[in-house]
Protein backbone atom coordinates (compact mmCIF):
# COMPACT_ATOMS: atom_id res chain seq x y z
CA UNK A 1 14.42 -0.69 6.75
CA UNK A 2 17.43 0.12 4.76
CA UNK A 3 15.91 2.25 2.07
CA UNK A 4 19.03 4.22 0.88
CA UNK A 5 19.99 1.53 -1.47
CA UNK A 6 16.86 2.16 -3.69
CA UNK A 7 15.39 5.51 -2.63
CA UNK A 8 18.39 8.23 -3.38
CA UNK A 9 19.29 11.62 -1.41
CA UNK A 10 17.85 13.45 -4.53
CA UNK A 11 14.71 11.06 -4.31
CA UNK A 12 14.47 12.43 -0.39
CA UNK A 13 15.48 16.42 -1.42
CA UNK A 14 12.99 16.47 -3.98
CA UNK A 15 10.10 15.10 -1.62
CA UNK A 16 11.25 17.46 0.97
CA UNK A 17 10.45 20.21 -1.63
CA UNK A 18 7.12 19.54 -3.00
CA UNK A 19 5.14 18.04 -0.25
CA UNK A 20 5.50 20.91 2.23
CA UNK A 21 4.85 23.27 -0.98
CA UNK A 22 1.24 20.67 -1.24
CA UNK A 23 0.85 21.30 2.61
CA UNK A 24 0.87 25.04 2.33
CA UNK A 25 -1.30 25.22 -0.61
CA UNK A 26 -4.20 22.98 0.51
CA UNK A 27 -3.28 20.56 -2.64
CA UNK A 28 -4.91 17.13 -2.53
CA UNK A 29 -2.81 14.25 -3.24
CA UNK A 30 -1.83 10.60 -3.53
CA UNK A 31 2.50 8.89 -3.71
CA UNK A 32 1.50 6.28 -6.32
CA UNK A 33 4.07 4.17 -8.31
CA UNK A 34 7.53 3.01 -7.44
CA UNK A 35 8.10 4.70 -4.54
CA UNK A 36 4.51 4.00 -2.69
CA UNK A 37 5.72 0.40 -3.40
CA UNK A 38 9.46 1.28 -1.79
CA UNK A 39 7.34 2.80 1.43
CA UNK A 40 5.18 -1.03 1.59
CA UNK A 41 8.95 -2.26 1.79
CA UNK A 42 9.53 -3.22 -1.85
CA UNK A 43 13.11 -3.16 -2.93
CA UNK A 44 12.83 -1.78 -6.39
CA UNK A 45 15.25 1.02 -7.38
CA UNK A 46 13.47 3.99 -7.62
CA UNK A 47 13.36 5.61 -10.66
CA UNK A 48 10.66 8.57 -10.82
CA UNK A 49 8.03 10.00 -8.34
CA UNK A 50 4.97 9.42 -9.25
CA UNK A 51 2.00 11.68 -7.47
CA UNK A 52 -1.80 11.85 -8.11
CA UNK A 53 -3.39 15.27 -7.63
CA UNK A 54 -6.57 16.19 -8.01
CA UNK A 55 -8.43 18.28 -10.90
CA UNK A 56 -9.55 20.97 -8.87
CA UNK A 57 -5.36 21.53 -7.87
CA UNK A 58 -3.62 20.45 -11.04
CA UNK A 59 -3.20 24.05 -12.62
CA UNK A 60 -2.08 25.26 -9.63
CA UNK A 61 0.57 22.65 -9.17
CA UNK A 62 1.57 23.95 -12.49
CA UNK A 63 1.76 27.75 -11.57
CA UNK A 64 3.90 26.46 -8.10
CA UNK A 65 6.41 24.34 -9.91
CA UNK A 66 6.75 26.22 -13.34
CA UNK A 67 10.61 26.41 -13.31
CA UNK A 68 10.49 22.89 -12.55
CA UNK A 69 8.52 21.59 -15.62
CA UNK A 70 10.03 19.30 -18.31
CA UNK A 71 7.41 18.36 -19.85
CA UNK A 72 3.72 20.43 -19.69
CA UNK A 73 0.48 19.28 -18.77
CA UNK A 74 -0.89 17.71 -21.43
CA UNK A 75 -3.12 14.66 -22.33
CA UNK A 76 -1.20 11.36 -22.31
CA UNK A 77 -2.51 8.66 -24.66
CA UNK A 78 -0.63 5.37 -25.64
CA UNK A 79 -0.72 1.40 -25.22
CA UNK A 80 -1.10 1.82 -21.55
CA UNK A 81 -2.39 5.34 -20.36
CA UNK A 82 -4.97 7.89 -21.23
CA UNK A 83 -4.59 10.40 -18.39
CA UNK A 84 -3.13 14.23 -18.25
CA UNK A 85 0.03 14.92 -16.73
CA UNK A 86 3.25 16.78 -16.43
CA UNK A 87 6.93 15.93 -15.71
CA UNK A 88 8.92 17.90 -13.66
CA UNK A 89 12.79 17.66 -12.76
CA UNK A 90 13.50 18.58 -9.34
CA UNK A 91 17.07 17.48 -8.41
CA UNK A 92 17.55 15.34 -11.12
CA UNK A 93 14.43 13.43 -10.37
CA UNK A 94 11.39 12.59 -12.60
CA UNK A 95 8.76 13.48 -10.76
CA UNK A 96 5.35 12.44 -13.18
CA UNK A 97 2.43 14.45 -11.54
CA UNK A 98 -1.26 13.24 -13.27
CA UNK A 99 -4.59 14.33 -12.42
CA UNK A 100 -6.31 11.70 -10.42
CA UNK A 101 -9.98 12.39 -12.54
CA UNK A 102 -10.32 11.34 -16.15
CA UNK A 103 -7.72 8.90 -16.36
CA UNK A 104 -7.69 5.36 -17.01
CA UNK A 105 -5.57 2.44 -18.50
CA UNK A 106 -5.43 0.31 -21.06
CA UNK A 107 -6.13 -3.72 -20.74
CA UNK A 108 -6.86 -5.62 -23.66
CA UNK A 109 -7.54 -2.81 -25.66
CA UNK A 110 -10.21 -1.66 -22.46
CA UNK A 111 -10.01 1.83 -21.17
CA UNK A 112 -10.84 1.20 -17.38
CA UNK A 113 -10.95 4.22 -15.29
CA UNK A 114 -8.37 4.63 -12.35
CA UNK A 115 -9.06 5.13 -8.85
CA UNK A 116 -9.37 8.97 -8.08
CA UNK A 117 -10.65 9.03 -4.61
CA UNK A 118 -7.51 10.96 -3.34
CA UNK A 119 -8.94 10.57 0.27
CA UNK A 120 -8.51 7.03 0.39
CA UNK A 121 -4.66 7.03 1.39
CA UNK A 122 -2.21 5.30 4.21
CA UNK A 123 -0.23 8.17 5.90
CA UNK A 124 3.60 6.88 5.53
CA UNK A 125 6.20 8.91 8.25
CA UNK A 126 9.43 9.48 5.51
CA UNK A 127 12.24 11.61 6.44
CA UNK A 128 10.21 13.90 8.39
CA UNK A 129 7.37 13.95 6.05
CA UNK A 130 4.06 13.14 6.18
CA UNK A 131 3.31 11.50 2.96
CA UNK A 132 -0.24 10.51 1.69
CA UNK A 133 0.01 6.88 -0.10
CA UNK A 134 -2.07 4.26 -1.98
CA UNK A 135 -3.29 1.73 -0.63
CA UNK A 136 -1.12 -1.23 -1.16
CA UNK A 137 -3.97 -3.54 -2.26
CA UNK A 138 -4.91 -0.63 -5.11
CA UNK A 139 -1.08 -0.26 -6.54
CA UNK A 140 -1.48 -4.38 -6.74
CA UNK A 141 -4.88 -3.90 -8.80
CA UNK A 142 -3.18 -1.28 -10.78
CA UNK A 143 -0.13 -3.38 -11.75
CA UNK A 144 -2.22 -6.82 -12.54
CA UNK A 145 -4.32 -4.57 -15.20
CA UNK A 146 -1.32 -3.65 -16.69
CA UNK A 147 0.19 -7.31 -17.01
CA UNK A 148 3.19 -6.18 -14.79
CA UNK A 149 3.80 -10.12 -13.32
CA UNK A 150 6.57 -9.13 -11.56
CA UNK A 151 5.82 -6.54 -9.78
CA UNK A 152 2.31 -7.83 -8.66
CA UNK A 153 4.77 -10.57 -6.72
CA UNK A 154 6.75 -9.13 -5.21
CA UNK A 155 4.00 -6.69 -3.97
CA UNK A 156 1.66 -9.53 -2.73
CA UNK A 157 4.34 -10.78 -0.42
CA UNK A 158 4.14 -7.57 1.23
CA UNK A 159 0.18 -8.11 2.45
């Protein structure tokens, strides 16, 4: 697969600096989002990173990345989310960390809690990384709960 077309070098440096910081800190987490989809084989240009961590780790991803942070952990509530995360800027990349627990979306006007079993994963081999993904079948879940038509299509054609 030709992913350099929608996954940038910055995209790939950034990775290459947080997971092996995870690795050596025991932190337990999940590539969700755009990029788990990219790693299926969807073609979407990649915007942000998008990683799950869990509660017991999230302050600690904090204290590891503090020169990195954009935004601070805090609780996110609007039309779609309810969930606490941070943004960081690594390379000129979003990278949206949320804690797995505790959060949930939004359909019609329904808070439905999100999947947090971090250990439920597909290992992806990226660029010499190891990464820890969603299942495919879960982002597809994910993305029909939020309405997102388009992306549940082009998603399903990857089953």
């Amino acid at each position: 697969m030709y992913y350099e077309d929608f996954i940038s070098e910055n995209h790939i440096r950034a990775l290459k600096l947080i997971i092996p910081i995870f690795e050596q800190h025991n932190i337990t987490y999940r590539i969700t989002g755009g990029l788990a989809g990219n790693l299926y084989g969807s073609q979407w240009p990649l915007h942000d990173i998008d990683i799950e961590v869990a509660q017991k780790d999230i302050e600690r991803v904090k204290e590891l990345f503090h020169e990195y942070i954009a935004i601070d952990l805090m609780r996110i509530v609007d039309d779609e989310f309810d969930l606490l995360m941070m943004t960081l800027v690594i390379y000129g990349v979003d990278i949206e960390i949320n804690q797995a627990e505790d959060a949930f979306i939004y359909h019609d006007d329904t808070p439905i809690k999100l999947d947090d079993d971090l250990y439920i994963f597909n290992t992806f081999f990226f660029e010499g990384l190891k990464l820890r993904v969603q299942q495919l079948q879960k982002i597809i879940e994910y993305k029909e709960l939020l309405g997102r038509k388009n992306d549940v299509a082009d998603l399903r054609k990857l089953l």
